[in-house]
Protein backbone atom coordinates (compact mmCIF):
# COMPACT_ATOMS: atom_id res chain seq x y z
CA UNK A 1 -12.11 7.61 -58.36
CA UNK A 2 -12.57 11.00 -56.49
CA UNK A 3 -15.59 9.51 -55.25
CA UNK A 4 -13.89 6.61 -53.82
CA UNK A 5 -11.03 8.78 -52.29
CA UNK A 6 -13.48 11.00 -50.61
CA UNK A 7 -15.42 7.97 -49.08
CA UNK A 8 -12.32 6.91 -47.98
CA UNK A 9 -11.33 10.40 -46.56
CA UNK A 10 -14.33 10.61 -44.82
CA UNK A 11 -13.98 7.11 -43.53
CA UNK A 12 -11.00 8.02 -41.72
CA UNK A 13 -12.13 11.47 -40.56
CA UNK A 14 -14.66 9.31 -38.38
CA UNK A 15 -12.56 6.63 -37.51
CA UNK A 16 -10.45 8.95 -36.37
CA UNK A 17 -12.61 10.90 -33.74
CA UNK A 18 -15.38 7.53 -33.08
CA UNK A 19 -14.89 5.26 -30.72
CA UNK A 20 -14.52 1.83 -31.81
CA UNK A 21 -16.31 -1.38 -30.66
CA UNK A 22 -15.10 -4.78 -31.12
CA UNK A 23 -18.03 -7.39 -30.26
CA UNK A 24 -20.11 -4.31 -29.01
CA UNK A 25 -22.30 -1.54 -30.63
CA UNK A 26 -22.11 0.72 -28.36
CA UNK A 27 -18.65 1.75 -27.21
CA UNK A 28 -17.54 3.53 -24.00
CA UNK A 29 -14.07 4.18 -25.10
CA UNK A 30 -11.89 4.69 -27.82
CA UNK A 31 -11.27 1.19 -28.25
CA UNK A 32 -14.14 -0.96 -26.23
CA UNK A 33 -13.93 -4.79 -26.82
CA UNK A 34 -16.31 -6.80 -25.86
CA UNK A 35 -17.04 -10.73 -26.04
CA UNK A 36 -21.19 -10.27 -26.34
CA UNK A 37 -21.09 -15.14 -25.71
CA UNK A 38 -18.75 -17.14 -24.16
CA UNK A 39 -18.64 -21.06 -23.88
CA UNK A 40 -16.75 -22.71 -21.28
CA UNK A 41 -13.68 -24.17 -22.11
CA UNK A 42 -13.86 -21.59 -25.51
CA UNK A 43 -10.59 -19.17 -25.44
CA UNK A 44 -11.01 -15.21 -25.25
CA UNK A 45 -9.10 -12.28 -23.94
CA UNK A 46 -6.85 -9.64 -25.78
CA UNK A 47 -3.39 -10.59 -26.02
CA UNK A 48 -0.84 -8.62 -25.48
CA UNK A 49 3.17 -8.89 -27.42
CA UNK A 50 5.60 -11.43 -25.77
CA UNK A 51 8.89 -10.60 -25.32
CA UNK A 52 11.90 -12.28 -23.57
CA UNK A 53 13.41 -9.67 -20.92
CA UNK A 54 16.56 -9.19 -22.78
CA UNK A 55 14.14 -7.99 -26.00
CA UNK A 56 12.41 -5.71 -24.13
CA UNK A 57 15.99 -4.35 -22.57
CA UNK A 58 17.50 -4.20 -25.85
CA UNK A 59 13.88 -2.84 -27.83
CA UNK A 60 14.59 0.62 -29.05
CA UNK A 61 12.64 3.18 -26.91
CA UNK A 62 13.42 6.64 -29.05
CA UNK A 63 9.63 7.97 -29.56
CA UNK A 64 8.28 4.96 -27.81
CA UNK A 65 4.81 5.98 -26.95
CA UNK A 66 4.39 6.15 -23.19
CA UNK A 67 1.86 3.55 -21.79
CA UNK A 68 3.09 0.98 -24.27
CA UNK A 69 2.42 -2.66 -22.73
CA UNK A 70 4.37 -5.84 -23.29
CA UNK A 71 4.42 -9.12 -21.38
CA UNK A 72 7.86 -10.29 -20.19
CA UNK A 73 8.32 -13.94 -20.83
CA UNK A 74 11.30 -14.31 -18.89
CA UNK A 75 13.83 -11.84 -17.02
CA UNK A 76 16.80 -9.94 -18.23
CA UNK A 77 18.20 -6.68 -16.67
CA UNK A 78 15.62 -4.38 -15.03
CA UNK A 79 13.13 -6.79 -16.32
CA UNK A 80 13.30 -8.76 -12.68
CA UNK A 81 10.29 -10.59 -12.91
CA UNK A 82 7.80 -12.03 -15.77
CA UNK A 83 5.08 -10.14 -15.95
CA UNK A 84 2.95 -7.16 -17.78
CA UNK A 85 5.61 -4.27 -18.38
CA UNK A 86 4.67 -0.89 -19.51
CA UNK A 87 6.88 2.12 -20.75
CA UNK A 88 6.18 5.36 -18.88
CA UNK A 89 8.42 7.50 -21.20
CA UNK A 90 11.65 6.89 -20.10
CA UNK A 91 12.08 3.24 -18.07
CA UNK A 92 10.62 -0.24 -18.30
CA UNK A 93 7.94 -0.24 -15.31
CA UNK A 94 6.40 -3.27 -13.65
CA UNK A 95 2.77 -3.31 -14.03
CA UNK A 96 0.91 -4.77 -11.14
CA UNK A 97 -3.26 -5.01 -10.34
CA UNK A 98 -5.49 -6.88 -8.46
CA UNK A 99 -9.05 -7.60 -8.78
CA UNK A 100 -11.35 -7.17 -5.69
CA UNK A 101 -14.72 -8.80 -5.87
CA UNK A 102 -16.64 -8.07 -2.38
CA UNK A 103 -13.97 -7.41 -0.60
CA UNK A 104 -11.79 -10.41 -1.66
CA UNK A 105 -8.56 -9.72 -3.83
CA UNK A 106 -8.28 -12.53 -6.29
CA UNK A 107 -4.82 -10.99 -7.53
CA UNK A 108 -1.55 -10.18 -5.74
CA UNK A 109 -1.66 -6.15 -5.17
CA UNK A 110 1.73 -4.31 -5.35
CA UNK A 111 1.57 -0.06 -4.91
CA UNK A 112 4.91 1.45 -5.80
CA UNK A 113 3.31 4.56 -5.48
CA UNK A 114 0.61 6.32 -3.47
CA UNK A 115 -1.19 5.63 -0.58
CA UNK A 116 -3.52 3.04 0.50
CA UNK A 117 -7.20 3.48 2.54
CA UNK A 118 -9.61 1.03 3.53
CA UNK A 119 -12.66 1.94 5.04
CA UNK A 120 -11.07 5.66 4.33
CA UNK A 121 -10.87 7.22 1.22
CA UNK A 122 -8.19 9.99 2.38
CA UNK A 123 -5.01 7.76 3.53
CA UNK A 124 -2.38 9.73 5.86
CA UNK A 125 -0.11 6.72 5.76
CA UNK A 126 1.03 4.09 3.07
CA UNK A 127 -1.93 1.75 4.54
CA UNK A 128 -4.27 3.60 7.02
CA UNK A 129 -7.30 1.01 7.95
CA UNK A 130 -10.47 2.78 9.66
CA UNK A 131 -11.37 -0.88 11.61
CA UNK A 132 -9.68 -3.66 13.03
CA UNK A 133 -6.82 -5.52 11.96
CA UNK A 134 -6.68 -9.71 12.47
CA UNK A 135 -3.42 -11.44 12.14
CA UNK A 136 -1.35 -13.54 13.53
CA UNK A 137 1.77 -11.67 13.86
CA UNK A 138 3.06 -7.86 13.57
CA UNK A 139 7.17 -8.37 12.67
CA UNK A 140 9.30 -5.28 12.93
CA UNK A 141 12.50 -4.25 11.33
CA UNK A 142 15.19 -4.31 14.31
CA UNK A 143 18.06 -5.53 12.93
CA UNK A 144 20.92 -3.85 14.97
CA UNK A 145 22.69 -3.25 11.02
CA UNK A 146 19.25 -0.97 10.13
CA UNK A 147 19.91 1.14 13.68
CA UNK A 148 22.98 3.80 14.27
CA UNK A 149 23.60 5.52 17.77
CA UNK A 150 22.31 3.34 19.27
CA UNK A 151 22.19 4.35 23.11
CA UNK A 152 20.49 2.18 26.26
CA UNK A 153 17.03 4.26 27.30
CA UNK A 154 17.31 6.15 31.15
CA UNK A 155 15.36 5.81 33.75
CA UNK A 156 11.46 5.97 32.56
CA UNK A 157 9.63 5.33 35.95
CA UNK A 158 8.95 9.25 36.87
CA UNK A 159 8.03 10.01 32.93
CA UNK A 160 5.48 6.79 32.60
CA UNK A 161 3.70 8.10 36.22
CA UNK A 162 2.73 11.17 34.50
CA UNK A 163 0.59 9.17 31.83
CA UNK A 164 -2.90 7.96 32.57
CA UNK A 165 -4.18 5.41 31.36
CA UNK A 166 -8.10 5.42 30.37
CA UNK A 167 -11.02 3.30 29.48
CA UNK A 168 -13.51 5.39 27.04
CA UNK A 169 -15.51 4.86 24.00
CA UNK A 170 -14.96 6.39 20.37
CA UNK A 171 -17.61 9.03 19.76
CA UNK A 172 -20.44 7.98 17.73
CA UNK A 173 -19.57 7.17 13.97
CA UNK A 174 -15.54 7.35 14.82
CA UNK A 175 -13.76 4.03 14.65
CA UNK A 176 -15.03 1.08 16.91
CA UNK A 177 -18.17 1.08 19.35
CA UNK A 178 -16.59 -1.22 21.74
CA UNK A 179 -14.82 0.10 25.46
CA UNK A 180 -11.25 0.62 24.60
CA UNK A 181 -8.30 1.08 26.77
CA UNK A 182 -5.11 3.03 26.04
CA UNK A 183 -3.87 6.70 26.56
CA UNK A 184 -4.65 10.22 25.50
CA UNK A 185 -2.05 11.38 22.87
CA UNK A 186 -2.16 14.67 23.81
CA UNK A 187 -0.85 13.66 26.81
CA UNK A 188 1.83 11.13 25.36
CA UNK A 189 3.05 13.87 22.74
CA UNK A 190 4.47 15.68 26.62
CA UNK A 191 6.40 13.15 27.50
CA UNK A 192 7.44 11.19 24.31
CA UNK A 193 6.68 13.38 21.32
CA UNK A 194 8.41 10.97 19.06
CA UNK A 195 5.47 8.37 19.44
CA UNK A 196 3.28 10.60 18.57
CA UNK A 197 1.76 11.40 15.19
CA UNK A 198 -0.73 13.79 13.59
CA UNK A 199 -2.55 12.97 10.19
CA UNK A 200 -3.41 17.02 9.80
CA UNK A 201 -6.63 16.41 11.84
CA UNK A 202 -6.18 14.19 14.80
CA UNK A 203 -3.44 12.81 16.28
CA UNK A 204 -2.37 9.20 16.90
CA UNK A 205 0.29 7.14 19.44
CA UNK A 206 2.66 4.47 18.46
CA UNK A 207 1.66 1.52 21.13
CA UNK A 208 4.28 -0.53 19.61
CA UNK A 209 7.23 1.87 20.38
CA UNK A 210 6.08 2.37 24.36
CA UNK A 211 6.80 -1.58 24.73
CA UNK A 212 10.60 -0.98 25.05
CA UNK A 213 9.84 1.83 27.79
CA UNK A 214 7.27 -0.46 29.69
CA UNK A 215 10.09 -3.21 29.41
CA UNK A 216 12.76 -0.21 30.54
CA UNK A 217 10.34 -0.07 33.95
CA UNK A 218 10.23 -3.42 34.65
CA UNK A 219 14.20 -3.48 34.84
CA UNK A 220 13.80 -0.95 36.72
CA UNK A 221 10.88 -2.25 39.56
CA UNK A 222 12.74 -5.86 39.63
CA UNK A 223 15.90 -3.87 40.67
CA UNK A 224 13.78 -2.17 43.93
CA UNK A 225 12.17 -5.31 44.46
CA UNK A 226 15.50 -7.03 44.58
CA UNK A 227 16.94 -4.12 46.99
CA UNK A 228 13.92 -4.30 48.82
CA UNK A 229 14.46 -7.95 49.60
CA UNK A 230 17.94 -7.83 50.48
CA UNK A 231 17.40 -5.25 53.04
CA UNK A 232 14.92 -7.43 54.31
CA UNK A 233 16.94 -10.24 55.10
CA UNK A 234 19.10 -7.89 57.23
């Protein structure tokens, strides 16, 4: 018998600091599963507890471990949406993913948290893409209800001549290789300092915000146009 219980001691002593492998000899984690042949049509995956929404509201949480996982089988309370759900030590959390393969995301991708590059790995913004952008629309929030003193711009003519506008290249390895044209933020940041913005190393100018001042001076221009041609028919 003492032999037996210190087999058995020993047994856990190693199970207890090895990793484990399920359908591999060699595993890379704690727990490493593995499924070594797979036949079409043949079921496999690691399933995870179902619980309606109101089960995981009502589940009792004291000493819940945090990083426990359930799937939500239907919604109740915080539980908005069915889903993978983890507990992060004190709330019921949404757990999202998405799987890239070459580029392509095969899974809806939702970051509550953090910041998000591509073709940078040091983000300065929620999404900050080092490239070009293709889509077919750009919609702002500009609901009047989102907005408070809310005030008609002056006149921008005389602050819009003191901008230049350029044509110029990126430097070698920085951004696109094409000819661009646009405006020095340096320059900008005098004039409108709100449209411009600094990621700690260089700074950038918000093209969509100067599109209410370039609409401000046309207003503007029609109204000497339209003085100009009344005093011409005098």
């Amino acid at each position: 018998m003492r032999k037996i219980i210190q087999i058995l001691a020993l047994f856990l002593v190693n199970f207890a600091t090895a990793q484990v492998g399920i359908g591999n000899s060699e595993p890379k984690a704690t727990l490493d599963v593995n499924k070594t042949s797979y036949v079409i049509g043949e079921q496999a995956g690691i399933a995870v507890t179902q619980l309606s929404g109101l089960q995981i509201v009502n589940m009792n949480t004291a000493g819940l471990k945090a990083g426990t996982l359930v799937y939500a089988t239907s919604t109740s309370g915080i539980i908005n949406t069915v889903g993978f759900w983890n507990w992060n030590g004190s709330t019921w959390v949404k757990t999202y993913g998405a799987k890239f393969v070459d580029g392509t995301i095969l899974a809806d991708a939702v970051f509550t948290t953090g910041k998000v590059g591509i073709g940078t790995s040091t983000p300065s913004e929620a999404l900050e893409v080092n490239g070009n952008i293709r889509t077919n629309a750009v919609i702002l929030n500009s609901d009047s209800n989102l907005k408070k003193e809310i005030k008609p711009l002056a006149s921008v003519l005389e602050d819009l001549s003191q901008i230049t506008t350029y044509s110029y290249y990126f430097k070698k390895d920085e951004k696109s290789s094409d000819l661009q044209f646009g405006l020095l933020a340096q320059e900008v940041q005098k004039i409108y300092p709100n449209l411009v913005a600094s990621n700690g190393e260089y700074l950038g100018v918000n093209y969509i915000q100067l599109i209410p001042v370039l609409i401000k001076a046309i207003q503007e221009l029609q109204v000497e146009v339209n003085f100009l041609k009344e005093q011409l028919k005098e």
